[in-house]
Protein backbone atom coordinates (compact mmCIF):
# COMPACT_ATOMS: atom_id res chain seq x y z
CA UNK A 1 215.82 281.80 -2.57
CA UNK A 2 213.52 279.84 -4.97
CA UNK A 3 213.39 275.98 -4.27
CA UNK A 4 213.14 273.75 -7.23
CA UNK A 5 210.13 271.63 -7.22
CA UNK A 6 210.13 267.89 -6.38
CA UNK A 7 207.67 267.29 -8.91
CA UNK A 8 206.17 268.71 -11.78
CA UNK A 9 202.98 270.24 -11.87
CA UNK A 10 199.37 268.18 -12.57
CA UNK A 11 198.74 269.91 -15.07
CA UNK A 12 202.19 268.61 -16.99
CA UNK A 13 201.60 265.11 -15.22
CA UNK A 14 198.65 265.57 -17.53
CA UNK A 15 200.08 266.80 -20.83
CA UNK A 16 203.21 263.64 -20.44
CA UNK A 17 200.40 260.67 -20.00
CA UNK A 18 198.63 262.15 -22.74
CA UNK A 19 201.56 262.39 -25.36
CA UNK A 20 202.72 259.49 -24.29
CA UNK A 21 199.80 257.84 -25.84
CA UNK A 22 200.54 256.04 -29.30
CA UNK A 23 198.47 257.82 -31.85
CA UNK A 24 195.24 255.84 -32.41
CA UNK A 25 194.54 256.45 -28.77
CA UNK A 26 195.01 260.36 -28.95
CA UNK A 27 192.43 260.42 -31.63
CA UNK A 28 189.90 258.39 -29.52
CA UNK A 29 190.70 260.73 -26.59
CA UNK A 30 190.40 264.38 -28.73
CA UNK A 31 187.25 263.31 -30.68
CA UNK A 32 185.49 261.78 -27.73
CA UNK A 33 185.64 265.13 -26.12
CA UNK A 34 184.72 266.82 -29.74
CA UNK A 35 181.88 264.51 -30.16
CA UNK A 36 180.35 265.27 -26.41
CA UNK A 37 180.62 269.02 -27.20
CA UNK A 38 178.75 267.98 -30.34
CA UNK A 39 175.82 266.59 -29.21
CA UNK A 40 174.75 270.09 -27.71
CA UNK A 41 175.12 271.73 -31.07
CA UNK A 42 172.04 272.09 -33.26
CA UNK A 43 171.26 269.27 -35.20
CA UNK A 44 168.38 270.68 -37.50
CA UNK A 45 167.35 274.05 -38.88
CA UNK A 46 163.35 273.70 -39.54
CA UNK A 47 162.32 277.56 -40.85
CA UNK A 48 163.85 279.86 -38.13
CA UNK A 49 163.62 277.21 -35.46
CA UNK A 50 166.08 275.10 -34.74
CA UNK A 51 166.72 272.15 -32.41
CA UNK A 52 169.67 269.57 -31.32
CA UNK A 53 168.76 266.10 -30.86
CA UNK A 54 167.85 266.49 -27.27
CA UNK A 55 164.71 268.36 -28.42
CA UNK A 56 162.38 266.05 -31.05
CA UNK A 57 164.50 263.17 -31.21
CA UNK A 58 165.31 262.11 -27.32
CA UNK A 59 165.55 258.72 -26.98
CA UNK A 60 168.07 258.93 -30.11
CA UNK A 61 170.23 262.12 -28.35
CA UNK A 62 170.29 260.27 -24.87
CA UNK A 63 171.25 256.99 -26.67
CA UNK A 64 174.16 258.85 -27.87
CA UNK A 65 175.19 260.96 -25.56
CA UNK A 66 175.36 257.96 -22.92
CA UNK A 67 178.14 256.43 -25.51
CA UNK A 68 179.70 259.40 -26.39
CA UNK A 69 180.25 259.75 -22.40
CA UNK A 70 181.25 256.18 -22.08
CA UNK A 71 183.45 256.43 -24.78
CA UNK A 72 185.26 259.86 -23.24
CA UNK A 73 184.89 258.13 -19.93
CA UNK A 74 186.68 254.72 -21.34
CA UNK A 75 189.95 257.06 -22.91
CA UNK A 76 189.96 259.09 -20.08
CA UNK A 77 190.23 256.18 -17.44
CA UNK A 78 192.61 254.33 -19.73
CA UNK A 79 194.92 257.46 -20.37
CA UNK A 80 195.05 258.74 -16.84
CA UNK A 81 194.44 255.75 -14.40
CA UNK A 82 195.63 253.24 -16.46
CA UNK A 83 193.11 250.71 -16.55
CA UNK A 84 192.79 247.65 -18.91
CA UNK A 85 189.51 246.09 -18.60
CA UNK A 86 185.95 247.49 -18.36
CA UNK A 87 183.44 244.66 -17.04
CA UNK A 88 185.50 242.02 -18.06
CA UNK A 89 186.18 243.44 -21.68
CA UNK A 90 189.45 244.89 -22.79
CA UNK A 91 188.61 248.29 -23.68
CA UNK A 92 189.23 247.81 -27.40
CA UNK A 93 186.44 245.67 -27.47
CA UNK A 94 184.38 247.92 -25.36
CA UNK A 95 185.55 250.87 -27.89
CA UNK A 96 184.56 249.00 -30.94
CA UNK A 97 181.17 247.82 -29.92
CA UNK A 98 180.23 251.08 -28.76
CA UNK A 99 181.97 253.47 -32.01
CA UNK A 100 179.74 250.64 -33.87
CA UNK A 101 176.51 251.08 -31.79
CA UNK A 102 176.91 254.93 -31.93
CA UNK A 103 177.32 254.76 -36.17
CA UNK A 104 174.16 252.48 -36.00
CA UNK A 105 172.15 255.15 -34.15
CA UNK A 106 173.50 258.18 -36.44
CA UNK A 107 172.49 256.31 -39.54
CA UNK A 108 169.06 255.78 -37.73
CA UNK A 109 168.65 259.25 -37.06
CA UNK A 110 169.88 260.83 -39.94
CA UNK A 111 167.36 258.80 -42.12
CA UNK A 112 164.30 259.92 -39.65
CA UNK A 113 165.48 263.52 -40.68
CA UNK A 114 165.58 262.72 -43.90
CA UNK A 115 161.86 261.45 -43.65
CA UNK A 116 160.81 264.64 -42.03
CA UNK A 117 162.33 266.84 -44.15
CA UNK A 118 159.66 265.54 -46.68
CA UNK A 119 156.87 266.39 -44.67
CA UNK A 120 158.77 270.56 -44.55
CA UNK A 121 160.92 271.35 -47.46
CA UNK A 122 162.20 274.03 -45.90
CA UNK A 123 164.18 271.99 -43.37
CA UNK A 124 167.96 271.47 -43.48
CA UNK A 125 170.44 269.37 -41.41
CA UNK A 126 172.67 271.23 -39.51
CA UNK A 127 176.40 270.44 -38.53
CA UNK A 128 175.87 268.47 -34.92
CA UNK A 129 175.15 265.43 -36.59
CA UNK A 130 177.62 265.70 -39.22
CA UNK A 131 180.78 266.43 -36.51
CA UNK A 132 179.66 263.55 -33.75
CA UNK A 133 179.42 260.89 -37.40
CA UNK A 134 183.10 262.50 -37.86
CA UNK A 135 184.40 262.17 -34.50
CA UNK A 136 183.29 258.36 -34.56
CA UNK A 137 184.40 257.95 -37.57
CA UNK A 138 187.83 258.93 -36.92
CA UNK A 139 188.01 257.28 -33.17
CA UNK A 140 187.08 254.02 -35.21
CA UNK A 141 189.89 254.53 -37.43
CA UNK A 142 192.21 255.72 -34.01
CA UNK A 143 190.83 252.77 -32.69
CA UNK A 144 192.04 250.02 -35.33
CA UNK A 145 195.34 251.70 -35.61
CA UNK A 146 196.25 251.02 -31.98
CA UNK A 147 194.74 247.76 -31.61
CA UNK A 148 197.80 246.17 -29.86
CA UNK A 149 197.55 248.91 -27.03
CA UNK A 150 197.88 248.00 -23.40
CA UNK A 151 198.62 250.63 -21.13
CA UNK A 152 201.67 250.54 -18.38
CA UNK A 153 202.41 252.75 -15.82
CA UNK A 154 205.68 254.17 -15.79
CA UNK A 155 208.55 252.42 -13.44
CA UNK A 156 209.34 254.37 -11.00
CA UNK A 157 213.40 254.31 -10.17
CA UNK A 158 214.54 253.51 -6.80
CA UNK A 159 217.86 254.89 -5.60
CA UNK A 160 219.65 254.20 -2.75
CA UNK A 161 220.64 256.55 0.04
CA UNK A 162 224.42 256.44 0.49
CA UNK A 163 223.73 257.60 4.36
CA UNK A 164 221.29 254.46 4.83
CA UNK A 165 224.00 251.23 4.52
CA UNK A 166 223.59 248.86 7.38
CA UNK A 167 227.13 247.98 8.22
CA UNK A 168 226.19 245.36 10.10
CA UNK A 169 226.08 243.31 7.14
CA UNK A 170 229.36 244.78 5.44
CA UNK A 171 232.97 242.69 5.68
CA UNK A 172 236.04 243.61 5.36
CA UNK A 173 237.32 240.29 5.05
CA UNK A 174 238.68 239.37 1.47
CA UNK A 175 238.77 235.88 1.86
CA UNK A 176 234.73 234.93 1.51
């Protein structure tokens, strides 16, 4: 005969944290993943070559893809294990300085394509850029609309077994 489960599933354990997240944080957590997929997309279309920012620009594609990781590491470790505090910093702060950083470096790298495409008219920026400058864009706007965030773990109920009363401790006696 099939036995019922004590549990669900991980896999639905998963699915219930992350829908019980208020909104702002569900659009941190889905566009931190989109914009680490992102960074492995091409960034630049240069003839028939093209490159992602890994290639020519380096020290700008590991500068970003160590705070797109922190950021997907941040949501992840406040969703799942729910943590507070990252070095001392509530994680909004630590969310806001690096979605700010991370804008700051796109804006810096987008204007050293623009100065190369002078030097090869024939170059055109591709869509990598573009979706990661989304994604932050929209986890900064997540971001301010749960600002007031703090995440709880959920209470587990204790219940009493009806088979384990001490009646030792149990009177009959009306009077007291």
């Amino acid at each position: 005969m099939y036995k019922k489960p004590d549990k669900p599933s991980f896999l639905f354990n998963i699915i219930k944290l992350f829908l019980d997240l208020p909104f702002g944080r569900k659009i941190i957590f889905i566009f931190s993943i989109i914009g680490f997929i992102s960074l492995f997309f091409p960034w630049f279309y240069e003839g028939l070559k093209m490159f992602n920012v890994f290639q020519k620009f380096s020290i700008i594609g590991f500068t970003l893809s160590i705070i797109t990781f922190l950021i997907a590491f941040l949501s992840i470790r406040e969703t799942f294990f729910y943590k507070k505090m990252f070095f001392g910093l509530p994680h909004y702060y630590v969310f806001l300085l690096l979605l700010i950083i991370g804008l700051y470096t796109l804006i810096l790298q987008t204007s050293a394509l623009y100065e190369l495409m002078n030097y090869n008219p024939r170059a055109i920026i591709s869509f990598g850029g573009m979706i990661l400058f989304f994604s932050y864009g929209l986890s900064l706007f997540g971001l301010l609309v749960s600002k007031n965030y703090i995440p709880k773990k959920t209470k587990k109920l204790k219940r009493k077994d009806p088979n384990d009363v001490n009646i030792s401790e149990i009177s009959l006696n009306v009077e007291r």
